[in-house]
C-alpha atoms as a PDB file:
ATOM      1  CA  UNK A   1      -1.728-236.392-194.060  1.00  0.00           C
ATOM      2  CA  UNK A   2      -4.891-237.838-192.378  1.00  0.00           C
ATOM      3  CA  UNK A   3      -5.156-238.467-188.857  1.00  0.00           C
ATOM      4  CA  UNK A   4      -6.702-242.001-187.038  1.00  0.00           C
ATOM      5  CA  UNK A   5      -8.590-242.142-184.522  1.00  0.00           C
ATOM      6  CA  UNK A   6      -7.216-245.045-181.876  1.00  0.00           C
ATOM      7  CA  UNK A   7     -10.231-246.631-179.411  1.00  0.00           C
ATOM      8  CA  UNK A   8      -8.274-248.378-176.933  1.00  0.00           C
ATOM      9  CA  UNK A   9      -9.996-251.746-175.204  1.00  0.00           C
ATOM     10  CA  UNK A  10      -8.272-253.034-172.249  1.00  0.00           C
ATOM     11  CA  UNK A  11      -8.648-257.191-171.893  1.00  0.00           C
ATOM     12  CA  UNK A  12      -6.932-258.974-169.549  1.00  0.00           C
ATOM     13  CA  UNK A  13      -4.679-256.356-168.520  1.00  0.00           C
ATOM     14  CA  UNK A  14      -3.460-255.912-172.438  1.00  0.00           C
ATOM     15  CA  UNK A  15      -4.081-252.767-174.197  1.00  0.00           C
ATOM     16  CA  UNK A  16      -5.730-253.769-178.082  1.00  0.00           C
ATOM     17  CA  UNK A  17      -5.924-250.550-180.397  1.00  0.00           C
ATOM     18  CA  UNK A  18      -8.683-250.530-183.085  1.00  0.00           C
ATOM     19  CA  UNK A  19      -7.834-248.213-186.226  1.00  0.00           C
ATOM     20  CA  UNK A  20     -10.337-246.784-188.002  1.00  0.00           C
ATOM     21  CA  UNK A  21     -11.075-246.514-191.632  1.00  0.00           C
ATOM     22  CA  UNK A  22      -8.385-244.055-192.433  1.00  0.00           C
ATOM     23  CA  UNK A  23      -5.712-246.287-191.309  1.00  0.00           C
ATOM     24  CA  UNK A  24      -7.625-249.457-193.322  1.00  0.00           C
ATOM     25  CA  UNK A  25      -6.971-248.086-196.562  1.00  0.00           C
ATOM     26  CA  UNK A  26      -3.005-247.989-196.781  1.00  0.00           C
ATOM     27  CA  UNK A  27      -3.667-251.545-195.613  1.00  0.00           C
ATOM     28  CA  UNK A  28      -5.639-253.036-197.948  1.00  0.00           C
ATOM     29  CA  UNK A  29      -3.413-250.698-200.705  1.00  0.00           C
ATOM     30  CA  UNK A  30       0.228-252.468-199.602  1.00  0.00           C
ATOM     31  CA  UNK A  31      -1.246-256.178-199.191  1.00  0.00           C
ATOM     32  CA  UNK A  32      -1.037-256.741-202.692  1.00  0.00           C
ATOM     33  CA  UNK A  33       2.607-256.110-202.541  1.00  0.00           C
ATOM     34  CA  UNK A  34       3.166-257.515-199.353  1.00  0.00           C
ATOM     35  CA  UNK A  35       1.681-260.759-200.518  1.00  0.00           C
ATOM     36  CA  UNK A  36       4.267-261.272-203.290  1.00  0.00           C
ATOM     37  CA  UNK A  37       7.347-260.154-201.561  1.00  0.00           C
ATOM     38  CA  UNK A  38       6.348-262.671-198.870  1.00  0.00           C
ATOM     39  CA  UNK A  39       6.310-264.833-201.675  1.00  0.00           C
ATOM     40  CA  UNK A  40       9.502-263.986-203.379  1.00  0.00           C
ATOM     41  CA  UNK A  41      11.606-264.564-199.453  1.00  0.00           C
ATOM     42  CA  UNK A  42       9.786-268.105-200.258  1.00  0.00           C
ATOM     43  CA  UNK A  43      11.159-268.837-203.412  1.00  0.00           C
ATOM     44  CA  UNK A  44      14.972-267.648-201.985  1.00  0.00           C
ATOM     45  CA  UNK A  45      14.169-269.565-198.860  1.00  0.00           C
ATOM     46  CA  UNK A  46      13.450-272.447-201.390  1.00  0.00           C
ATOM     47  CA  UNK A  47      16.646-271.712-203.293  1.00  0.00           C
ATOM     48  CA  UNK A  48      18.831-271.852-200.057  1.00  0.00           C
ATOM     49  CA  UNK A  49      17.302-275.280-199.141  1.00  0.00           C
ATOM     50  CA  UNK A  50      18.312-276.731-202.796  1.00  0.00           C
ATOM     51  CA  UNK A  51      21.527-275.708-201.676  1.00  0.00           C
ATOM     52  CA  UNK A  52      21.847-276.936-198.041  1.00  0.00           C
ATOM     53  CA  UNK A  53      20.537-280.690-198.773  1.00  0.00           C
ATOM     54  CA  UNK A  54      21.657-283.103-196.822  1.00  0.00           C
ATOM     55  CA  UNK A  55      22.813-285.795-199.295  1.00  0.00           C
ATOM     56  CA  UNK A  56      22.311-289.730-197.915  1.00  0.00           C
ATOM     57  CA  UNK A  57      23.357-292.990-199.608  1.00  0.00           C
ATOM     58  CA  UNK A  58      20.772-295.657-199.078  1.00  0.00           C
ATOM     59  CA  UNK A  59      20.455-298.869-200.980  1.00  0.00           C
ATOM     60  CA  UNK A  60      23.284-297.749-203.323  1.00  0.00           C
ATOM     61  CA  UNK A  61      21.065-294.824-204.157  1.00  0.00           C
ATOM     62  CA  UNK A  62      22.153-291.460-203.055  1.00  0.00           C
ATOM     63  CA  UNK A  63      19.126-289.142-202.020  1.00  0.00           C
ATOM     64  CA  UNK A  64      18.383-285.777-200.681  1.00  0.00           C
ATOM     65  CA  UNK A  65      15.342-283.590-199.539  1.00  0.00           C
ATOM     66  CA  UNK A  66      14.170-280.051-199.219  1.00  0.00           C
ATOM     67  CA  UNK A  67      11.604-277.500-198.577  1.00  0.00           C
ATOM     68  CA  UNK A  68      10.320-275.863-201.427  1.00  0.00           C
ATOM     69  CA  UNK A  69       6.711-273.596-202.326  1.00  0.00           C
ATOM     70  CA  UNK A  70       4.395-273.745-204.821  1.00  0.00           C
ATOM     71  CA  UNK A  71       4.629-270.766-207.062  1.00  0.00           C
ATOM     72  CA  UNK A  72       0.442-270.765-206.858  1.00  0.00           C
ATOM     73  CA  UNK A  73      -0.933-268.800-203.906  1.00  0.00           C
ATOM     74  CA  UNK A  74      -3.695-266.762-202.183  1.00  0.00           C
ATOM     75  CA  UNK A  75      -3.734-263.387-201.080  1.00  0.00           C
ATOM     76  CA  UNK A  76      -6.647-262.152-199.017  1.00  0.00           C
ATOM     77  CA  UNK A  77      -7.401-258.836-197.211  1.00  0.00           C
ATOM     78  CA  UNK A  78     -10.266-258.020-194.354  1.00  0.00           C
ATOM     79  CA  UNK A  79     -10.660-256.276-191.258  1.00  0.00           C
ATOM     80  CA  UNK A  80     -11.777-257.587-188.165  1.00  0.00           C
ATOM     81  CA  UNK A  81     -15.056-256.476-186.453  1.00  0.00           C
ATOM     82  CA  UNK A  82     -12.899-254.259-184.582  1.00  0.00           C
ATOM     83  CA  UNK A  83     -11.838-252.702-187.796  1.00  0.00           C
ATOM     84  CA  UNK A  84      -7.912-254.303-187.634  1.00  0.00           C
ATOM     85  CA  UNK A  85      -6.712-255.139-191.057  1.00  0.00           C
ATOM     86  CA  UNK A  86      -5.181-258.174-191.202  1.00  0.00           C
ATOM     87  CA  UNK A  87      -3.933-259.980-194.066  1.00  0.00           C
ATOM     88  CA  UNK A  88      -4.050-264.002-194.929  1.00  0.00           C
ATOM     89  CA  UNK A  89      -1.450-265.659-197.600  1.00  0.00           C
ATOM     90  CA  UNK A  90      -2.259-269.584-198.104  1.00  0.00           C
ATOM     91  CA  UNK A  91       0.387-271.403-200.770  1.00  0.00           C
ATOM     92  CA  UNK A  92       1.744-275.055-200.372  1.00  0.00           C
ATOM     93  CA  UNK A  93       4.459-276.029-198.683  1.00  0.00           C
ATOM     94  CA  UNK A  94       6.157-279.041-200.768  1.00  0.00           C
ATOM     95  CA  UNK A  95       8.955-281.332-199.028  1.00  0.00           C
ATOM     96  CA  UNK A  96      11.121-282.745-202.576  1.00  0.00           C
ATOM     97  CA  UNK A  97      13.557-285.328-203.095  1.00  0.00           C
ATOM     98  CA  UNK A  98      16.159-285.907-205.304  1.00  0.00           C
ATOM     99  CA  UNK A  99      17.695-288.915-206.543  1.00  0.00           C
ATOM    100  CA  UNK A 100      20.195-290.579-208.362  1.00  0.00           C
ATOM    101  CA  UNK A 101      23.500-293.436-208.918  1.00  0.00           C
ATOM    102  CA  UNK A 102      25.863-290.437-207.760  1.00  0.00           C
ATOM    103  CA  UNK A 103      25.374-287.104-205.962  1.00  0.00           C
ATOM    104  CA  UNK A 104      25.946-285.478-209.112  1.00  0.00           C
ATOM    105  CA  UNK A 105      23.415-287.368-210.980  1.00  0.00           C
ATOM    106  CA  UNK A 106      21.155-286.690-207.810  1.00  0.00           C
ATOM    107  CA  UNK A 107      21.937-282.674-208.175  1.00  0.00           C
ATOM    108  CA  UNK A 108      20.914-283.191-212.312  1.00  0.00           C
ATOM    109  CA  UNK A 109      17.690-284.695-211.861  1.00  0.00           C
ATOM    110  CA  UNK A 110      14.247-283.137-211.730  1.00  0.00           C
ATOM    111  CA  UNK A 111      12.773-283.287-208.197  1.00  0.00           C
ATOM    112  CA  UNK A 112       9.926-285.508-207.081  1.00  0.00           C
ATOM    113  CA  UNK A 113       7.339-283.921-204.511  1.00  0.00           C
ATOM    114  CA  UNK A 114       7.071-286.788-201.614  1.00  0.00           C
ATOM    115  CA  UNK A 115       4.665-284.395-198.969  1.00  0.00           C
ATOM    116  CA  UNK A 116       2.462-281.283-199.548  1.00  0.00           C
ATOM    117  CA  UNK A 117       0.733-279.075-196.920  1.00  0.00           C
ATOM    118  CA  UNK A 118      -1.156-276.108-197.284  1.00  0.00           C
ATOM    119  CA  UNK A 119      -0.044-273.414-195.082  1.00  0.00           C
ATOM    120  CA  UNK A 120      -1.727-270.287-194.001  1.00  0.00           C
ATOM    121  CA  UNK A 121      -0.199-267.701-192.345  1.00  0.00           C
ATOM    122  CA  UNK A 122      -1.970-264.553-191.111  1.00  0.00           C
ATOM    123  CA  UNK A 123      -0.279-261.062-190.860  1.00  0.00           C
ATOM    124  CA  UNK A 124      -1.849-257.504-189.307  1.00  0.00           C
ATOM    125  CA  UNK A 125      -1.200-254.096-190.268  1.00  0.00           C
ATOM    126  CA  UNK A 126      -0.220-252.130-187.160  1.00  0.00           C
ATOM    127  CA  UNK A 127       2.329-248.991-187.072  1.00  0.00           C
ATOM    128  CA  UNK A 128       2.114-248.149-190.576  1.00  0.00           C
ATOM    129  CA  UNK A 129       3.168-251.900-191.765  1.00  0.00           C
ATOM    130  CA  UNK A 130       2.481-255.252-191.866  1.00  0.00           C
ATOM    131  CA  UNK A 131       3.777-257.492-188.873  1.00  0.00           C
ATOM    132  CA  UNK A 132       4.892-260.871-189.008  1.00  0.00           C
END
């Protein structure tokens, strides 16, 4: 088992703890990983929404939206200057809507995308896993 070395830096009365290679590597090894289980909560999260919508009738129309993600996504790994590995995932974030004469024709049809937003969200590796 290899040791690290911690530097501490004290800034603003906050202790920060800089890892050096040796702790980098398991890092940058388990983001790849990481990344797509992060992804995979996404798609259940997405999964739960479709099942939570809040159905509305509106103009003799009944409609209903969710959250969903787009299956396409970025996973990138770097350190800091300081030598903290941190981890970024970007995908889109996709508000849908579904439609139809009933709430049962509504639940049948294919979703229509009404808003996208690119999210990023940034993790960091720190005792041995990656925080969020």
């Amino acid at each position: 088992m290899s040791k690290a070395i911690l530097c501490g830096l004290f800034v603003s009365g906050a202790l920060f703890l800089a890892t050096t290679a040796t702790q980098a590597q398991p890092a940058k090894d388990s983001f790849p990983q990481f990344c797509e289980e992060w992804m995979q909560k996404l798609a259940e999260r997405e999964k739960r929404n479709r099942s939570l919508i809040d159905w509305r009738e509106e103009q003799g129309e009944v409609r209903g939206t969710y959250v969903g993600y787009s299956n396409q996504h970025q996973c990138i790994y770097k350190e800091t200057p300081d030598s903290t590995p941190l981890g970024k995932i970007t995908y889109l974030e996709v508000r849908y809507e579904k439609r139809g004469s009933t709430r049962e024709e509504a639940e049948r049809n294919p979703p229509r995308a009404l808003e996208t937003t690119e999210v990023t969200e940034i993790f960091r590796y720190a005792k041995g896993k990656w925080q969020y």
